[in-house]
Structures are given as structure tokens and as C-alpha cells.
C-alpha atoms as a PDB file:
ATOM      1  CA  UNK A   1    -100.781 108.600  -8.524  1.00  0.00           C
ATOM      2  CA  UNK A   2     -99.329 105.471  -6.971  1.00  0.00           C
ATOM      3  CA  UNK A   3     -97.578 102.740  -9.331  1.00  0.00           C
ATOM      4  CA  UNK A   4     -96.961  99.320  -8.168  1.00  0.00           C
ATOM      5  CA  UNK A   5     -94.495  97.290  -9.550  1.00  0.00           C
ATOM      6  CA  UNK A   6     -93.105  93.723  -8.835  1.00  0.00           C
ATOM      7  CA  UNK A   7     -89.765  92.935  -7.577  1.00  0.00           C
ATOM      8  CA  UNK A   8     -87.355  91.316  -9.798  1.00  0.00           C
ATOM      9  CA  UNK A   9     -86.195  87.773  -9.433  1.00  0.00           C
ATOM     10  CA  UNK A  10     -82.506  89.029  -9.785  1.00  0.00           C
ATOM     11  CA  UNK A  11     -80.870  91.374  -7.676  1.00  0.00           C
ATOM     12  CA  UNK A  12     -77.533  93.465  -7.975  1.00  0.00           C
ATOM     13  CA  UNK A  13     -75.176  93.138  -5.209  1.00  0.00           C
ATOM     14  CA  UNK A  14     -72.350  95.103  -4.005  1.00  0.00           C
ATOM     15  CA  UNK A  15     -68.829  93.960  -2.093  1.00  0.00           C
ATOM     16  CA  UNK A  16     -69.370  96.764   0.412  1.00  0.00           C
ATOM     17  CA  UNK A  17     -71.370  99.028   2.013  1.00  0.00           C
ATOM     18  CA  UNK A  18     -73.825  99.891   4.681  1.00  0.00           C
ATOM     19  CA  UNK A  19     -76.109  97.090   5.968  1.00  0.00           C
ATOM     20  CA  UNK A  20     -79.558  96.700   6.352  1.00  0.00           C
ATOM     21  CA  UNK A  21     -81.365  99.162   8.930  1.00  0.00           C
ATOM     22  CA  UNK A  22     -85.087  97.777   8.789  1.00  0.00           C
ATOM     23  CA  UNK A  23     -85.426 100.750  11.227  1.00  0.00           C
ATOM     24  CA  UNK A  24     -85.288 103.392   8.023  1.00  0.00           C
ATOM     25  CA  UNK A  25     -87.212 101.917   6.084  1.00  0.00           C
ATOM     26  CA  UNK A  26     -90.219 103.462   4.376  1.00  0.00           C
ATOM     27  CA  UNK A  27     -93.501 102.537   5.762  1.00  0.00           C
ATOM     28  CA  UNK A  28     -92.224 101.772   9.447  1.00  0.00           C
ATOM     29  CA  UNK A  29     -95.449 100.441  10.628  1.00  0.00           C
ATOM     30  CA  UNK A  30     -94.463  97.425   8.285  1.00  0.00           C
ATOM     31  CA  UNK A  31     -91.616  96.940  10.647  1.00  0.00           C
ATOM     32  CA  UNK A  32     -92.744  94.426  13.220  1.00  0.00           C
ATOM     33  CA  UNK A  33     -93.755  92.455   9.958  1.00  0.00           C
ATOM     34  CA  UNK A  34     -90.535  92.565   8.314  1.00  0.00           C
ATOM     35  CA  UNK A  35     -88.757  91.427  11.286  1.00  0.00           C
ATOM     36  CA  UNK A  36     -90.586  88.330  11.541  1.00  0.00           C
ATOM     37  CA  UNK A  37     -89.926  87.705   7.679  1.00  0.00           C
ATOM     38  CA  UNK A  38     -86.269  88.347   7.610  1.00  0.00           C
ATOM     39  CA  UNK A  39     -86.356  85.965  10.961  1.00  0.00           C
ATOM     40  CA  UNK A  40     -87.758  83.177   9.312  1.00  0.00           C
ATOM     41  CA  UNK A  41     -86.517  83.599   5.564  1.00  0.00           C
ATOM     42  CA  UNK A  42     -83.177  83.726   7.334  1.00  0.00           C
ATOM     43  CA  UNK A  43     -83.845  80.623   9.186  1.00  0.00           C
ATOM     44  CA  UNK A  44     -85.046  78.469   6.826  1.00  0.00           C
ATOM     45  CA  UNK A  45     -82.470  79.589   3.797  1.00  0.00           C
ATOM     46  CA  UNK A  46     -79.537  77.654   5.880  1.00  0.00           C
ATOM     47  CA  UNK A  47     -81.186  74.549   6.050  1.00  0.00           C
ATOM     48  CA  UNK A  48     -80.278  71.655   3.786  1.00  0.00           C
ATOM     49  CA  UNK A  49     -83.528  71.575   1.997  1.00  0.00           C
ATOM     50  CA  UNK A  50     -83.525  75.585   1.817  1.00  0.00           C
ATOM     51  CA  UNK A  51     -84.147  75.754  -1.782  1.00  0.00           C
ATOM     52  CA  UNK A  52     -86.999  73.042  -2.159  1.00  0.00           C
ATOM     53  CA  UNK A  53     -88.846  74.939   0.612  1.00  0.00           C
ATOM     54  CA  UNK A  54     -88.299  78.412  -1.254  1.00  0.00           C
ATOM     55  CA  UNK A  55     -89.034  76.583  -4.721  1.00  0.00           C
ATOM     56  CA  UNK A  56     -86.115  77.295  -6.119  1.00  0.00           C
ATOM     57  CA  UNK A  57     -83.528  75.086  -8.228  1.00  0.00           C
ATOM     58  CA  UNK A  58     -80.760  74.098  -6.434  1.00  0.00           C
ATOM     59  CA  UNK A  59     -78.715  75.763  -8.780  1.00  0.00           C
ATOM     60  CA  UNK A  60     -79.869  78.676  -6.896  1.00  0.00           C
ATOM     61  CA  UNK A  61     -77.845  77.716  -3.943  1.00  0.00           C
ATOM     62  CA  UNK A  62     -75.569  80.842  -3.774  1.00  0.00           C
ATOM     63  CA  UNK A  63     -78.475  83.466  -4.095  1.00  0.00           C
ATOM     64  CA  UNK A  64     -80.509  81.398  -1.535  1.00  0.00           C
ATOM     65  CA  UNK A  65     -77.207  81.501   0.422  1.00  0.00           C
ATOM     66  CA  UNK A  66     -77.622  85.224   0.700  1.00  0.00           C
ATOM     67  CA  UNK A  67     -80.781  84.980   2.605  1.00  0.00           C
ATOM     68  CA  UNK A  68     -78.915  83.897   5.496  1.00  0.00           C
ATOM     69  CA  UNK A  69     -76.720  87.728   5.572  1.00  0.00           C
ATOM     70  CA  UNK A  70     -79.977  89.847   5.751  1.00  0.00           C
ATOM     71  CA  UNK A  71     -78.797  91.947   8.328  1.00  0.00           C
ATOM     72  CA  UNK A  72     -75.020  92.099   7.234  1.00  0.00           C
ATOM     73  CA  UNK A  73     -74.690  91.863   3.726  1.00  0.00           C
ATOM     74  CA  UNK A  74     -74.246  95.251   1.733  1.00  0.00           C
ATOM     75  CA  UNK A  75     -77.591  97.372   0.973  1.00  0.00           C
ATOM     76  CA  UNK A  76     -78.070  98.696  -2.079  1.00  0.00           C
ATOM     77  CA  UNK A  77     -81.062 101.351  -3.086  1.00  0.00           C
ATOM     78  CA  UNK A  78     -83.918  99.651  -4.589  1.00  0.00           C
ATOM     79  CA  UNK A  79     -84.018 101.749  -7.505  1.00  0.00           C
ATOM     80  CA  UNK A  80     -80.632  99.738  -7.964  1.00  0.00           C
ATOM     81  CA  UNK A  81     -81.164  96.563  -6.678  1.00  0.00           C
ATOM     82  CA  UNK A  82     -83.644  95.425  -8.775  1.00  0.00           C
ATOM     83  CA  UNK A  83     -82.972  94.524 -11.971  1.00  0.00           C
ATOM     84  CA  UNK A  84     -83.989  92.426 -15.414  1.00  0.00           C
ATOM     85  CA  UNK A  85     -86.332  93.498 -18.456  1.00  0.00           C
ATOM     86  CA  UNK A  86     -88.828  95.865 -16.371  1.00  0.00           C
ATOM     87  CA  UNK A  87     -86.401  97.999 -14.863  1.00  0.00           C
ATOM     88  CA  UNK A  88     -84.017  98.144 -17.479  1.00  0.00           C
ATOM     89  CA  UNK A  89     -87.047  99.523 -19.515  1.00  0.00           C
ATOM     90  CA  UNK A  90     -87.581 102.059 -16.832  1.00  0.00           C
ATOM     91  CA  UNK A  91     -84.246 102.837 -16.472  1.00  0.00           C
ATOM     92  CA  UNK A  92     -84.348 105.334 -13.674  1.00  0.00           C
ATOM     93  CA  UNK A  93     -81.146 106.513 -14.008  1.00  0.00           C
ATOM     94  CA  UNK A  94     -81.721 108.585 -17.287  1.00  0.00           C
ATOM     95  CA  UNK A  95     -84.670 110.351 -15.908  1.00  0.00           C
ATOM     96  CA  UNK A  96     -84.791 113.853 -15.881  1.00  0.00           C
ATOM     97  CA  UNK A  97     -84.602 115.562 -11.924  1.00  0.00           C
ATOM     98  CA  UNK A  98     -88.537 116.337 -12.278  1.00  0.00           C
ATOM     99  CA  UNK A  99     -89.305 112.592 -13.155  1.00  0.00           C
ATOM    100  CA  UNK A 100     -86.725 111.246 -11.082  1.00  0.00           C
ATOM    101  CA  UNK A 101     -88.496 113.119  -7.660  1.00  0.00           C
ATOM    102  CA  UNK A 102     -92.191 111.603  -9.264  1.00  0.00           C
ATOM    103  CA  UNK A 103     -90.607 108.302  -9.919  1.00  0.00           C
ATOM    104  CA  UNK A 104     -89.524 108.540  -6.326  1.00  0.00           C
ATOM    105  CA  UNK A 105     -93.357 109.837  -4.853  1.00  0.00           C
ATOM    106  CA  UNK A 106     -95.376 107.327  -7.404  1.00  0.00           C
ATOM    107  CA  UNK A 107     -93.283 104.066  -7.589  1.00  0.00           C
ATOM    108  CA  UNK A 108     -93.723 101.674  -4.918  1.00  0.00           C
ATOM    109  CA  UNK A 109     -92.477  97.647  -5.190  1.00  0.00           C
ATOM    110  CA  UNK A 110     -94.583  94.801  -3.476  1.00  0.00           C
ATOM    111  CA  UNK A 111     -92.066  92.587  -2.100  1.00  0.00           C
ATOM    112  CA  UNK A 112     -92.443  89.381  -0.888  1.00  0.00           C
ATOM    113  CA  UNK A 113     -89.633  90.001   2.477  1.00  0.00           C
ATOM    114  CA  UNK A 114     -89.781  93.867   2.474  1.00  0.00           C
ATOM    115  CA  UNK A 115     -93.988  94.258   2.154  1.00  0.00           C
ATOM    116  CA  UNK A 116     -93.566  97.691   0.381  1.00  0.00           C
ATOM    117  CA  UNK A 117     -90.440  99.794  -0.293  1.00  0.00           C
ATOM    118  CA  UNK A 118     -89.902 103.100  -2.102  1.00  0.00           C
ATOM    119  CA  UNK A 119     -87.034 103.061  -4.613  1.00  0.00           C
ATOM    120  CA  UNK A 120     -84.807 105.051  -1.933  1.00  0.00           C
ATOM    121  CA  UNK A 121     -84.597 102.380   0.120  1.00  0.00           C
ATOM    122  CA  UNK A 122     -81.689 101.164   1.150  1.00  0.00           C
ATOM    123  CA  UNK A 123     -82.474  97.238   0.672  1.00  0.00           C
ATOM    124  CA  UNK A 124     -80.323  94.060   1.049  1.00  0.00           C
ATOM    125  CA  UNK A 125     -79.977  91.345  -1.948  1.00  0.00           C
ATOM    126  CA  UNK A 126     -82.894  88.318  -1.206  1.00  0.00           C
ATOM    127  CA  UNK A 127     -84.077  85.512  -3.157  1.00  0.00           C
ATOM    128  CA  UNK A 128     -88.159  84.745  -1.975  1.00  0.00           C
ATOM    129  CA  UNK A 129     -91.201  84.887  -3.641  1.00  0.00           C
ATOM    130  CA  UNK A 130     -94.265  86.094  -2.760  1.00  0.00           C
ATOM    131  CA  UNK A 131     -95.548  82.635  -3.862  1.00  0.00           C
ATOM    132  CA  UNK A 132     -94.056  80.593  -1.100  1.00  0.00           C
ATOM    133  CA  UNK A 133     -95.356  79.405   1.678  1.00  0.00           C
ATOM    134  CA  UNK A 134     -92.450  80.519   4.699  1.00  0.00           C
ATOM    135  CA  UNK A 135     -91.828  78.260   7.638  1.00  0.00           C
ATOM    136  CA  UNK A 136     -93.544  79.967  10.554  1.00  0.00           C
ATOM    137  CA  UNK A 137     -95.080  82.836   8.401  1.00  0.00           C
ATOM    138  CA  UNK A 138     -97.687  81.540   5.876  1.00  0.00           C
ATOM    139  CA  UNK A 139     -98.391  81.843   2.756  1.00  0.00           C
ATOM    140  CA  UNK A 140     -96.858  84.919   2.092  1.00  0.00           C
ATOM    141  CA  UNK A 141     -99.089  86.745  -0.238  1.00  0.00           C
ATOM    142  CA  UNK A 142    -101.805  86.268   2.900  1.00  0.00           C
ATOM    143  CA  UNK A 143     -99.623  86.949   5.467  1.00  0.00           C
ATOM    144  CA  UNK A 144     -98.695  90.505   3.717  1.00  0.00           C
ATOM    145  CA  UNK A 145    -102.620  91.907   2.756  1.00  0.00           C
ATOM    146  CA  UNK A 146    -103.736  92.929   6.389  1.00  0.00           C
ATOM    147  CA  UNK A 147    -100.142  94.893   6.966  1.00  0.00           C
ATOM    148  CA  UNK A 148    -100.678  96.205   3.133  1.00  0.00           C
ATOM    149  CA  UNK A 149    -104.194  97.280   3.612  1.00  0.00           C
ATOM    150  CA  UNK A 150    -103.166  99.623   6.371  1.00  0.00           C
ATOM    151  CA  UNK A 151    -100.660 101.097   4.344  1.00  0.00           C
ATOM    152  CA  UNK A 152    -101.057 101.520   0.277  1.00  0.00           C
ATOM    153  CA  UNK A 153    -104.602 103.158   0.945  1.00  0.00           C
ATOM    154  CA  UNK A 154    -102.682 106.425   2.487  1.00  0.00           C
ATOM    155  CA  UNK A 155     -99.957 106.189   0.008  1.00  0.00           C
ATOM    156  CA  UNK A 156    -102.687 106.099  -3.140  1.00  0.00           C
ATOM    157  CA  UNK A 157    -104.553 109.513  -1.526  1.00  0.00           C
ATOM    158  CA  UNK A 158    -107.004 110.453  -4.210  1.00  0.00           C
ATOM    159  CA  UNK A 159    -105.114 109.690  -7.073  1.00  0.00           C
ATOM    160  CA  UNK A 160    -104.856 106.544  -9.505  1.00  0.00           C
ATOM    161  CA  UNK A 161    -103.300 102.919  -9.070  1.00  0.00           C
ATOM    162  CA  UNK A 162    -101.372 102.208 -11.583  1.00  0.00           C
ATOM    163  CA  UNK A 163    -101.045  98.381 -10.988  1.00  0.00           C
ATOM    164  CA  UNK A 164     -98.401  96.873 -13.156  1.00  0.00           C
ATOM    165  CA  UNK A 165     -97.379  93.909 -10.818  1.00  0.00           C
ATOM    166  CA  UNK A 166     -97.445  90.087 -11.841  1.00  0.00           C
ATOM    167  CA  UNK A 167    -100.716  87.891 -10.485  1.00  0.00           C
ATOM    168  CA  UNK A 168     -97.942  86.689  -7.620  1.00  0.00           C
ATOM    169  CA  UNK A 169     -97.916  90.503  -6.431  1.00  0.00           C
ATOM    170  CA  UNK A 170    -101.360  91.484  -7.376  1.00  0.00           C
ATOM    171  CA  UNK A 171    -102.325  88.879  -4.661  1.00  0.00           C
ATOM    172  CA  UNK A 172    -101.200  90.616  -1.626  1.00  0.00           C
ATOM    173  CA  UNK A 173    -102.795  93.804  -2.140  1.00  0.00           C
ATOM    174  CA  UNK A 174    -106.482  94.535  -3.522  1.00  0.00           C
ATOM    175  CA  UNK A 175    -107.668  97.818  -3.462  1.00  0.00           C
ATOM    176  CA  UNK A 176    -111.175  97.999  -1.633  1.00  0.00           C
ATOM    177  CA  UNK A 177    -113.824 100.484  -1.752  1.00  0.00           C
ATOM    178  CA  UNK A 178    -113.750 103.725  -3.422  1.00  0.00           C
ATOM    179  CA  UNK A 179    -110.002 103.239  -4.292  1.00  0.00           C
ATOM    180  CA  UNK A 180    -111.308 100.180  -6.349  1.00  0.00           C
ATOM    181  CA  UNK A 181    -112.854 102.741  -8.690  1.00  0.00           C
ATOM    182  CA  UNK A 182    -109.517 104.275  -9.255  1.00  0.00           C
ATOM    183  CA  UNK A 183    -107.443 101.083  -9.453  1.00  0.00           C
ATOM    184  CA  UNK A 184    -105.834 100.594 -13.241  1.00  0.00           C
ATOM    185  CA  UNK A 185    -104.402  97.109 -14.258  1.00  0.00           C
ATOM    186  CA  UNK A 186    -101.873  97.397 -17.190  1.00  0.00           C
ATOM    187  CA  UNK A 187    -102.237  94.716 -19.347  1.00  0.00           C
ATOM    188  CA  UNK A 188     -99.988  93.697 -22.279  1.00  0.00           C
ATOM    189  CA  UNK A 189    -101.110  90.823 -24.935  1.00  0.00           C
ATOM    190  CA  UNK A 190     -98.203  88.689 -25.914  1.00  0.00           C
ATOM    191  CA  UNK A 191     -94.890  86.950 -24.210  1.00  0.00           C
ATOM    192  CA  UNK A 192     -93.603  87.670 -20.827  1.00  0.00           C
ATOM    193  CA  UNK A 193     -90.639  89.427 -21.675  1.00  0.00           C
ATOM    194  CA  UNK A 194     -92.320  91.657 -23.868  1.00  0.00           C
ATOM    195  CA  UNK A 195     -95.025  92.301 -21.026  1.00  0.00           C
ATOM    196  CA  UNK A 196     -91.941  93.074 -18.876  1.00  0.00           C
ATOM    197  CA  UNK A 197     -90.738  95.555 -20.909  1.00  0.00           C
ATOM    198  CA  UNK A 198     -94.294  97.457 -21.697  1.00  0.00           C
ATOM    199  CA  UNK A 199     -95.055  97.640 -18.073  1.00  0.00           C
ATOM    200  CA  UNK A 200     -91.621  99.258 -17.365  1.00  0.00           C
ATOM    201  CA  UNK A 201     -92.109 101.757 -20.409  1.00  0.00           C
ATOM    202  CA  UNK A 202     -95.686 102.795 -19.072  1.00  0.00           C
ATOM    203  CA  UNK A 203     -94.182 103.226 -15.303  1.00  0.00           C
ATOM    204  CA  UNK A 204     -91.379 105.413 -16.828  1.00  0.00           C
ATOM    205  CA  UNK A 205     -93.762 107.341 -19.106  1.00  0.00           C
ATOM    206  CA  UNK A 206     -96.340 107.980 -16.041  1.00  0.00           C
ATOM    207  CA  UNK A 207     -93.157 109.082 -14.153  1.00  0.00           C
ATOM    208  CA  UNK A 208     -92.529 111.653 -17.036  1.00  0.00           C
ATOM    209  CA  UNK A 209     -95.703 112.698 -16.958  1.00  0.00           C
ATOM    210  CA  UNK A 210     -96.411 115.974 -14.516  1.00  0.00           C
ATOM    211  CA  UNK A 211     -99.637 115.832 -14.598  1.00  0.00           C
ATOM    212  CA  UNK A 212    -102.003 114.088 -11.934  1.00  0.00           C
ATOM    213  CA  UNK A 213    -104.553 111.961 -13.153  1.00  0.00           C
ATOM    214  CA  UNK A 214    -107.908 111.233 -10.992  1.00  0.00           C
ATOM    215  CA  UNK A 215    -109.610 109.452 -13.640  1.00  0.00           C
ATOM    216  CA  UNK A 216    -109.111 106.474 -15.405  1.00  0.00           C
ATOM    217  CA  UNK A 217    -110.211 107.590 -18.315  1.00  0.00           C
ATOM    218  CA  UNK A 218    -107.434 110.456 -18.172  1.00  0.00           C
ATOM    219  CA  UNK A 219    -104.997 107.904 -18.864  1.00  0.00           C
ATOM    220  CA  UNK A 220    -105.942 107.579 -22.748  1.00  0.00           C
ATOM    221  CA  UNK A 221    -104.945 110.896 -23.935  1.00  0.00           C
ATOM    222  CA  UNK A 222    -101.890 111.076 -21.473  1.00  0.00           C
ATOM    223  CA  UNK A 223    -100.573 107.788 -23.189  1.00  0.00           C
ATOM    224  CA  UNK A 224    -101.661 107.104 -26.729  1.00  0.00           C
ATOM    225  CA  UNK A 225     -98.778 109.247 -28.143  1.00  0.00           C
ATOM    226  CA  UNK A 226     -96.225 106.463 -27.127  1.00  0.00           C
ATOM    227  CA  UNK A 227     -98.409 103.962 -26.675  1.00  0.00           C
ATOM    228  CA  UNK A 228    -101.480 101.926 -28.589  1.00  0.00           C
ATOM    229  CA  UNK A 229    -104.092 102.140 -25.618  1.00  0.00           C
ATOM    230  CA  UNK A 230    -107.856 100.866 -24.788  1.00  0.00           C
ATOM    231  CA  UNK A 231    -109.093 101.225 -21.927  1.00  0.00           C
ATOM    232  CA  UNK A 232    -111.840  98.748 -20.479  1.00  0.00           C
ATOM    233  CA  UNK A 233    -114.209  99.243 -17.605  1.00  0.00           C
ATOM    234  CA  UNK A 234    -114.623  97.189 -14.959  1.00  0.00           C
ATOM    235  CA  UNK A 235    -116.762  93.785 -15.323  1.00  0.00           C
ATOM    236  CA  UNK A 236    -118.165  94.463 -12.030  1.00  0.00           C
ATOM    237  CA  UNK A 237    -117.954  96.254  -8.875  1.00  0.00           C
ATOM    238  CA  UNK A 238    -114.453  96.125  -6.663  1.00  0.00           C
ATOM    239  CA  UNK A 239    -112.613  95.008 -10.129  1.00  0.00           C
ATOM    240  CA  UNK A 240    -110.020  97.144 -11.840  1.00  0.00           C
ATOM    241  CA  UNK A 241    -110.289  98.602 -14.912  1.00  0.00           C
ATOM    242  CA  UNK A 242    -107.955  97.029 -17.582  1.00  0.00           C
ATOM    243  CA  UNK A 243    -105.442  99.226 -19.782  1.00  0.00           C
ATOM    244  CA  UNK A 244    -104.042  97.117 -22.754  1.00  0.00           C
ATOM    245  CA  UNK A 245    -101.215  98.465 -23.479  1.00  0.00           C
ATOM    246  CA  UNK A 246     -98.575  97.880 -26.878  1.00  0.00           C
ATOM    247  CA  UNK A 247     -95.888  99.915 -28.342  1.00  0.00           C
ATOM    248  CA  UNK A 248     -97.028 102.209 -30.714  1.00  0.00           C
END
């Protein structure tokens, strides 16, 4: 099983610690890729109009300020980097040390400057969306999908996608073929934040969970004692299927 969450727009940071070594990173064919990202986020984030080309307030000035320190600036696991109402609902840190190893096989975070990292990675503190459209890189939801396509397909195997990333995120990866068939979208009726926080409960519960499902359809039983669950097939071919999701 492979779940895919979004990035959070806030980040911990840290006064000290190792930098950034792209080099280590999880899926190192996504290296050449990241290099040119970091390169150009890095260039464009010290120029006077940085935050009205990264569509950002200027309020934002000291987190777009960061952007500029990619390579220096203390790294900090992505389990702990990433922060706000999804991840504090997942809260890896109280996991158990079976569904702390799954959380680190299954969980996977679409970034907009990293591509893909695993929640071991050692990551530094950004501010970019996957929205924007980067200064000698693209649109970056476009300029991610042919270096993501090479890469999630391996990571998913046989098993489920568990997508649980925004429409920004979703936009950069689309599962093709017969992985289509076995691509989930968690959807949650009702505010943002409370979206959020659903999505973060179902990762953590399908980290929890030992078993393996291959089937969509799996995914009812396995969740309807926490959750209220329906599961919806797809409207047509090379579309997910749909899980709305609410607390029970």
C-alpha cells in the first residue's frame, strides 16, 4: 500500500544541525530534478519581488527568506518537518514500532521542491507550492509528472493508492493503467480543516493497520470501525475510486 500525502504549508525549523545532502535522498533518480529546483527556487526567493513570484504575502518574507539557505540551513526529518492539522492528526510520534516501520514503507509526500520524499528524509525548511509557476522550471505540477511517473509506479507494487493529497498535489501525479484500478481518493464532505484532519486520521489508521489490501473494496471493512465509509466506483476508466470518509 502506498499513501500520498501533501506537504504542509508550515514547516518546523531547527537552530542546528546537519544540512541538506540531496545526495541521500530517497528516490535518487529524482536527483538531477531536484537540483534544478533548489537552483532556481533559490534564485528567485532573493529577488525583490520573491514573494509575488512564489504567490505569497509579503508577510511571508522571512519563510521565503529561507529558500535562499537550501543547502545550509539545518535539515530536519520529514516526519518532523511538516506540520499543521494533517500531521498533527497523524501524529507519528505515538505510533506503535510496527506502525511506525509501515508508516515509514506506505507514506510518501508530493512536494513541490523535493518531488517525493519518505518521512526519513532528512529535508530542509522551504516555502513553494506546487501551484507556482518557477522561473526557469515551469509550472511545477508539469514539470514534476514525467520524473513522478518513473518513480511512484515501483513504489505502489501491487498494492493500493491511498491518495489523500490536495487537487494542487493530485496534479503532479496520476496513476495510469492498471494502477488506475487500484488508485483510492479519500474524500471528506465539509471544511478544510476538518478534511485536514480526516485525511491524517485515515493515513494513521492505514498505518495501524497490518494487513495489505489489494482491493478497493477491502478498504470498507478495514475502516468502518473508526470511520463512517462509502466507497464509490469509478465514473469511468483511468479515474479513482472515491472513499468518503467522516468520523464515526
Amino acid at each position: 500500500m502506498l499513501i500520498l500525502l501533501p506537504p504542509s504549508e508550515s514547516k518546523a525549523t531547527r537552530a542546528r544541525g546537519a544540512a541538506l545532502r540531496p545526495e541521500e535522498l530517497s528516490a535518487s533518480s529524482l536527483g538531477p530534478q531536484r537540483a534544478r529546483v533548489i537552483a532556481a527556487l533559490t534564485e528567485v526567493s532573493g529577488r525583490e519581488d520573491a514573494a509575488e513570484a512564489l504567490g505569497v504575502s509579503p508577510s511571508l518574507a522571512e519563510e521565503v527568506g529561507r529558500n535562499t539557505r537550501l543547502l545550509t540551513a539545518p535539515t530536519l526529518p520529514a516526519r518532523d518537518l511538516y506540520t499543521g492539522v494533517l500531521y498533527d492528526a497523524l501524529d507519528l510520534a505515538s505510533l506503535d514500532p510496527s506502525s511506525a516501520r509501515r508508516a515509514t514503507r506506505r507514506l510518501r509526500v508530493v512536494s513541490a521542491l523535493y518531488g517525493l520524499v519518505r518521512m526519513t528524509d532528512r529535508l530542509a525548511p522551504y516555502r513553494l507550492s506546487m501551484s507556482v509557476n518557477l522561473p526557469g522550471v515551469g509550472p511545477l505540477a508539469g514539470a514534476w509528472r514525467p520524473h513522478l511517473e518513473q518513480v511512484l509506479p515501483e513504489d505502489a507494487g501491487r498494492g493500493l493508492v491511498m491518495d489523500c493529497r490536495s487537487s494542487t498535489y493530485a496534479a503532479a501525479w496520476v496513476p495510469q493503467g492498471d494502477l488506475a484500478t487500484r488508485w483510492v481518493t479519500v474524500r471528506v464532505p465539509g471544511a478544510t480543516h476538518m478534511a485536514k484532519h480526516t485525511r491524517g486520521l485515515v493515513a494513521r489508521a492505514l498505518c495501524e493497520e497490518p494487513s495489505d489490501p489489494r482491493r478497493p473494496a477491502a478498504l470498507v471493512p478495514l475502516l468502518r470501525d473508526r470511520f463512517e465509509v462509502r466507497l464509490h466506483e469509478p465514473q469511468r476508466p483511468g479515474r479513482p475510486w472515491v472513499l468518503d470518509v467522516q468520523p464515526a
